[in-house]
Every structure is written in C-alpha cells, then in structure tokens.
C-alpha atoms as a PDB file:
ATOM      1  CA  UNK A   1      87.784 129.606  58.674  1.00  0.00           C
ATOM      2  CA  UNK A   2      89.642 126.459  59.239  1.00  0.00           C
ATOM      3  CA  UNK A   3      88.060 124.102  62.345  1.00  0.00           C
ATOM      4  CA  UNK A   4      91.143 123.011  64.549  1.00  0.00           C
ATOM      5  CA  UNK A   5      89.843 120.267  66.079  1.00  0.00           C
ATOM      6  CA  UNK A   6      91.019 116.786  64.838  1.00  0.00           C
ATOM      7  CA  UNK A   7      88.511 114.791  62.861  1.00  0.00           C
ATOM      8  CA  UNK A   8      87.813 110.912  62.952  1.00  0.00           C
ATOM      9  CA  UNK A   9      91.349 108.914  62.269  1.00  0.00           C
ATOM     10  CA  UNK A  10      93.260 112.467  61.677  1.00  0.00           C
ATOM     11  CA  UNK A  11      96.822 112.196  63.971  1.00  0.00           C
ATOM     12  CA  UNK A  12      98.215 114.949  66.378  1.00  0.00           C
ATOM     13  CA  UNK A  13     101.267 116.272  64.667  1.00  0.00           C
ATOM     14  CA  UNK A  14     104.522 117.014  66.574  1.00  0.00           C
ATOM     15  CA  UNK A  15     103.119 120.116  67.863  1.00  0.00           C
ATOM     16  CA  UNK A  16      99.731 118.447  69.014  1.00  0.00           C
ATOM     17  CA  UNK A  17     101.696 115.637  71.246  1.00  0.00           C
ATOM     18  CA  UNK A  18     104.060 118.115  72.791  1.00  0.00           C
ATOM     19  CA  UNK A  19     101.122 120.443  73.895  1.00  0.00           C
ATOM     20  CA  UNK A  20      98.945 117.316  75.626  1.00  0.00           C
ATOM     21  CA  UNK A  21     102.442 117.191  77.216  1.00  0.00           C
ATOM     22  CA  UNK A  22     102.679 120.455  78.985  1.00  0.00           C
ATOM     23  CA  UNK A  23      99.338 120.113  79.653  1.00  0.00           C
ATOM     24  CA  UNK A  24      99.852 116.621  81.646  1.00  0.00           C
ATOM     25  CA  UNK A  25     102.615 118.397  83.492  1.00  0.00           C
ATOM     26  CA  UNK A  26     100.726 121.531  84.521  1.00  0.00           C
ATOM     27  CA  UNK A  27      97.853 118.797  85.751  1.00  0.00           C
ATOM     28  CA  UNK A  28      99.949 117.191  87.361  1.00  0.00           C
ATOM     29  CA  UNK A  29     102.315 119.846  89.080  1.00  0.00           C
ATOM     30  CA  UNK A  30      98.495 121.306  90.254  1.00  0.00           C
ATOM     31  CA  UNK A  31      97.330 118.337  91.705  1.00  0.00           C
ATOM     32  CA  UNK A  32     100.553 118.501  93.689  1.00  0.00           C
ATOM     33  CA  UNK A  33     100.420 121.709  94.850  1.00  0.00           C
ATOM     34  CA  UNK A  34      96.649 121.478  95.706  1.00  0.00           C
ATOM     35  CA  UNK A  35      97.529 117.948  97.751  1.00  0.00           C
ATOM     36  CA  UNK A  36     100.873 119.570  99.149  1.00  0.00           C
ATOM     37  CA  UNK A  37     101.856 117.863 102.207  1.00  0.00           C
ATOM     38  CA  UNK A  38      98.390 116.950 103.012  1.00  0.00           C
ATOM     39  CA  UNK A  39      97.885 114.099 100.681  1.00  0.00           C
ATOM     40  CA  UNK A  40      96.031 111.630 101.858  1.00  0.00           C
ATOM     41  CA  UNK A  41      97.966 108.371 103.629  1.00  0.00           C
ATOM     42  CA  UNK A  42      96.611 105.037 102.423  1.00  0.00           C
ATOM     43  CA  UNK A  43      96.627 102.034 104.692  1.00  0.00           C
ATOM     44  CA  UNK A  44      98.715  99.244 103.089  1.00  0.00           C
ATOM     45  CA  UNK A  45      98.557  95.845 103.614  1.00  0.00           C
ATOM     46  CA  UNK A  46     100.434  93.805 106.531  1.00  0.00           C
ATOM     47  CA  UNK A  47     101.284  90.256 107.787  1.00  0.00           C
ATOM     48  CA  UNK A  48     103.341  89.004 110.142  1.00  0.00           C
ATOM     49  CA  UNK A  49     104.331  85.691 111.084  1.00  0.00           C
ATOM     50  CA  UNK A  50     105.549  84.067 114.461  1.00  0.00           C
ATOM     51  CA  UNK A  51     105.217  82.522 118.007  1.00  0.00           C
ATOM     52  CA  UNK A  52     102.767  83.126 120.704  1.00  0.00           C
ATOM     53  CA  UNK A  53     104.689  84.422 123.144  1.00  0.00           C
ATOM     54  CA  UNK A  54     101.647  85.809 125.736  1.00  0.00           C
ATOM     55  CA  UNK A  55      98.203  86.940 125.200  1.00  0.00           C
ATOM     56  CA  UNK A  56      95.516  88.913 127.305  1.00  0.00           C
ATOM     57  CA  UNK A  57      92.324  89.448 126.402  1.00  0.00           C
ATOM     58  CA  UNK A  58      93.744  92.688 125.243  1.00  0.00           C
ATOM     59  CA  UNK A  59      97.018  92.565 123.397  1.00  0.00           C
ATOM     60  CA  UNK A  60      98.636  89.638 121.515  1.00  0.00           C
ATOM     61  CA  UNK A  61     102.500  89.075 121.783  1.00  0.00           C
ATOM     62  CA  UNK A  62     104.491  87.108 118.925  1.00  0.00           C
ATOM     63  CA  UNK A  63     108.146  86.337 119.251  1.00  0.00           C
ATOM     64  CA  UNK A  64     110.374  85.311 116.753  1.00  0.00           C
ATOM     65  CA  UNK A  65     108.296  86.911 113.867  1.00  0.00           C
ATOM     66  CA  UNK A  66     108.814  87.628 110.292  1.00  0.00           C
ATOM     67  CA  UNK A  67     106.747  90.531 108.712  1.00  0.00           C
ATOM     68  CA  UNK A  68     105.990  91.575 105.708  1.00  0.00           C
ATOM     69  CA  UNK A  69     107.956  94.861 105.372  1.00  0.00           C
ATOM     70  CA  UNK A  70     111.096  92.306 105.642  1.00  0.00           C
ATOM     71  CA  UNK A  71     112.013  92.503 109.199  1.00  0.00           C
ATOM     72  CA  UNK A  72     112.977  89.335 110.756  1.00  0.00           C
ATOM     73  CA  UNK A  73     112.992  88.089 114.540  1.00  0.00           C
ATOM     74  CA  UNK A  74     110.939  90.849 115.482  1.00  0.00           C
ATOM     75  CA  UNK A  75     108.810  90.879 118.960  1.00  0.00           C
ATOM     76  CA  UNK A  76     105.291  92.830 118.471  1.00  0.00           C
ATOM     77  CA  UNK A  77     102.342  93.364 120.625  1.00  0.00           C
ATOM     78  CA  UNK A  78      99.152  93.574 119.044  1.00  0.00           C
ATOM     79  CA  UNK A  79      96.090  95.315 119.812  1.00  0.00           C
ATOM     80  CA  UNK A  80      92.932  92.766 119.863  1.00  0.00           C
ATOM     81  CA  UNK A  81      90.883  96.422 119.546  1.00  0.00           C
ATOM     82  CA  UNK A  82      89.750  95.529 116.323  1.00  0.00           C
ATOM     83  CA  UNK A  83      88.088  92.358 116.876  1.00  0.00           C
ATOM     84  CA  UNK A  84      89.891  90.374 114.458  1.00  0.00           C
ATOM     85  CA  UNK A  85      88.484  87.271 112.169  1.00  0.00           C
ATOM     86  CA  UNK A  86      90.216  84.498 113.918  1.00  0.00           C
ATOM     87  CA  UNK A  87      90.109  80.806 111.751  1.00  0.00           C
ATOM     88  CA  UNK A  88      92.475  77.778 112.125  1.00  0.00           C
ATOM     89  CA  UNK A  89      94.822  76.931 109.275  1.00  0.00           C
ATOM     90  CA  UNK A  90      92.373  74.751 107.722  1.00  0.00           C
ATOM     91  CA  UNK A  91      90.597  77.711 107.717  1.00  0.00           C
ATOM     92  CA  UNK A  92      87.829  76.805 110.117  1.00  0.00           C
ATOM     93  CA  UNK A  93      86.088  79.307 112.342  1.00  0.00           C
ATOM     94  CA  UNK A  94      88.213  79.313 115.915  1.00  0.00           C
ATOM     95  CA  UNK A  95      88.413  82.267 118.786  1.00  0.00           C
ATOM     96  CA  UNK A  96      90.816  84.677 120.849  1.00  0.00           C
ATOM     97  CA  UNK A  97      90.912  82.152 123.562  1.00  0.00           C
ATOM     98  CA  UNK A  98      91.519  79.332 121.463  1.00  0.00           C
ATOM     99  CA  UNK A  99      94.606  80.298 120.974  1.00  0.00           C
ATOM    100  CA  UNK A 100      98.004  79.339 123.318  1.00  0.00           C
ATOM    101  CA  UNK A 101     101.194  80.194 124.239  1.00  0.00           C
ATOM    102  CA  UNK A 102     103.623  78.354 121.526  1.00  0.00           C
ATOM    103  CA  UNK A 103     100.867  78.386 118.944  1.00  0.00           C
ATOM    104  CA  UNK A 104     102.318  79.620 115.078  1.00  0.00           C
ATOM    105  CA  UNK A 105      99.984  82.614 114.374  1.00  0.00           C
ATOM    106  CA  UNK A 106      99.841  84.221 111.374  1.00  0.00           C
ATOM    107  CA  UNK A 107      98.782  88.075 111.877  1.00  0.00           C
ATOM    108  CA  UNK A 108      96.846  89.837 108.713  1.00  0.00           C
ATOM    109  CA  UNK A 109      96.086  93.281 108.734  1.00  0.00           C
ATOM    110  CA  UNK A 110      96.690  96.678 107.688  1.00  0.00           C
ATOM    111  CA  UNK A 111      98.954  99.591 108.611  1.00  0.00           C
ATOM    112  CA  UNK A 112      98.727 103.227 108.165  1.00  0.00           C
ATOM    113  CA  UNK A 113     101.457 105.552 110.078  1.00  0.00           C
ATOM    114  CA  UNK A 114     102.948 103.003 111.603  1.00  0.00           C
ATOM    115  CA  UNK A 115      99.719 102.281 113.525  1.00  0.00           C
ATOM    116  CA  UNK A 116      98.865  98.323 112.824  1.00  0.00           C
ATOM    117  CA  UNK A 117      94.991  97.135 112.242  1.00  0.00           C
ATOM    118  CA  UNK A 118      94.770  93.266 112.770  1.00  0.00           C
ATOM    119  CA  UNK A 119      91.970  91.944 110.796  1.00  0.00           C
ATOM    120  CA  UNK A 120      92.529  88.576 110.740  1.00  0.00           C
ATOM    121  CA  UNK A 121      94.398  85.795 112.723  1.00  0.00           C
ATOM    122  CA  UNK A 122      95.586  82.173 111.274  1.00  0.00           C
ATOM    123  CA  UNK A 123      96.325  79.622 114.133  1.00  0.00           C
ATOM    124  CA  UNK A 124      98.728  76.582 113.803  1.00  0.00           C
ATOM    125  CA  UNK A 125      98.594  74.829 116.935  1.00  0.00           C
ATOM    126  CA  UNK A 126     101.878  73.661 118.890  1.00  0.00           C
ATOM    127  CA  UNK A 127     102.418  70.308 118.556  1.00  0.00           C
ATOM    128  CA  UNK A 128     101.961  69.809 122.183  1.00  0.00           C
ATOM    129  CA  UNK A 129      97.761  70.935 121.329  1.00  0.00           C
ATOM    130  CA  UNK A 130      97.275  67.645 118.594  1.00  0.00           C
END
C-alpha cells in the first residue's frame, strides 16, 4: 500500500493545490459563520488637529480641526476621562492646565464605535504665550 503523504521536496500536483483550496475556503467561510455579526471591533488609531477653542477640567473643545479620517473644519469636544499624556511640541512633559484658549493642539488617540479615547495631547502655544 502506497503512503499518500508527500515526501521531502515532492510537489502537490493539480489535484493537491485545488484541495488546500477548498479547504482554505471551508476555514474560512467557518470562521465567518462562527464570528457572524459578533466579530470583534478593533479600536483604530486617531488624530486630530486644531484650535483651542474652550477647555474645562472636563472636556476639551478644538475648532477649526483636521482629523485623520479626512474631515476638515470640524468642531469636537473631547473627553479628558482618560487622563491623557500631555507634552509640548518639543516634546517636553507639560499639563491640562497648561494649555490655553488659541493654543494649536494636536489630539492622539484611538476610536472604536465612534467613541474617541485621547491618549495623548501635543501643545503649540499661540504666539501671544512666547
């Protein structure tokens, strides 16, 4: 009796490469129907760019802002929840209440179901702050 397993440098034949084929296929089309609608939602990155418009200790507003999905002169309001990294843009170590109303922020974070996590803020002061 003949072995039909493939030996050290033998190739699949025609047959052999269609058959790992239909076998990727039926993985795959099982994987899908195991994950069905519930497969899971990773977070993807986000970044925004714009004006400080108002800030609490809460919530910080941008104006003018360019994001990384592409929209332009949007206005957002972000949630300071998180307790975000906040640095300068020479990258030193700064805070939420160093920062001021016509300062260029830079917001870094991630979003997941159109919910937005800030991790990270850049400031570049207003002129008016040099």
């Amino acid at each position: 009796m003949r072995s039909r397993c493939l030996k050290l440098g033998q190739r699949l034949g025609r047959r052999g490469l269609i058959g790992v084929a239909i076998g990727v296929a039926i993985l795959g089309g099982a994987v899908m129907l195991f994950w069905g609608s519930n497969r899971p939602n990773f977070a993807k990155s986000f970044s925004a760019i714009g004006t400080v418009s108002s800030t609490t200790s809460e919530t910080l507003f941008i104006e003018g802002a360019k994001n990384s999905d592409g929209s332009e002169s949007a206005t957002y309001a972000f949630s300071l929840s998180s307790k975000p990294k906040v640095e300068t843009n020479t990258y030193a170590s700064s805070t939420l209440a160093q920062i001021r109303l016509g300062d260029r922020v830079i917001v870094q974070g991630t979003s997941l179901s159109g919910k937005v996590t800030i991790l990270r803020i850049i400031i570049f002061p207003s002129v008016a702050d040099k």
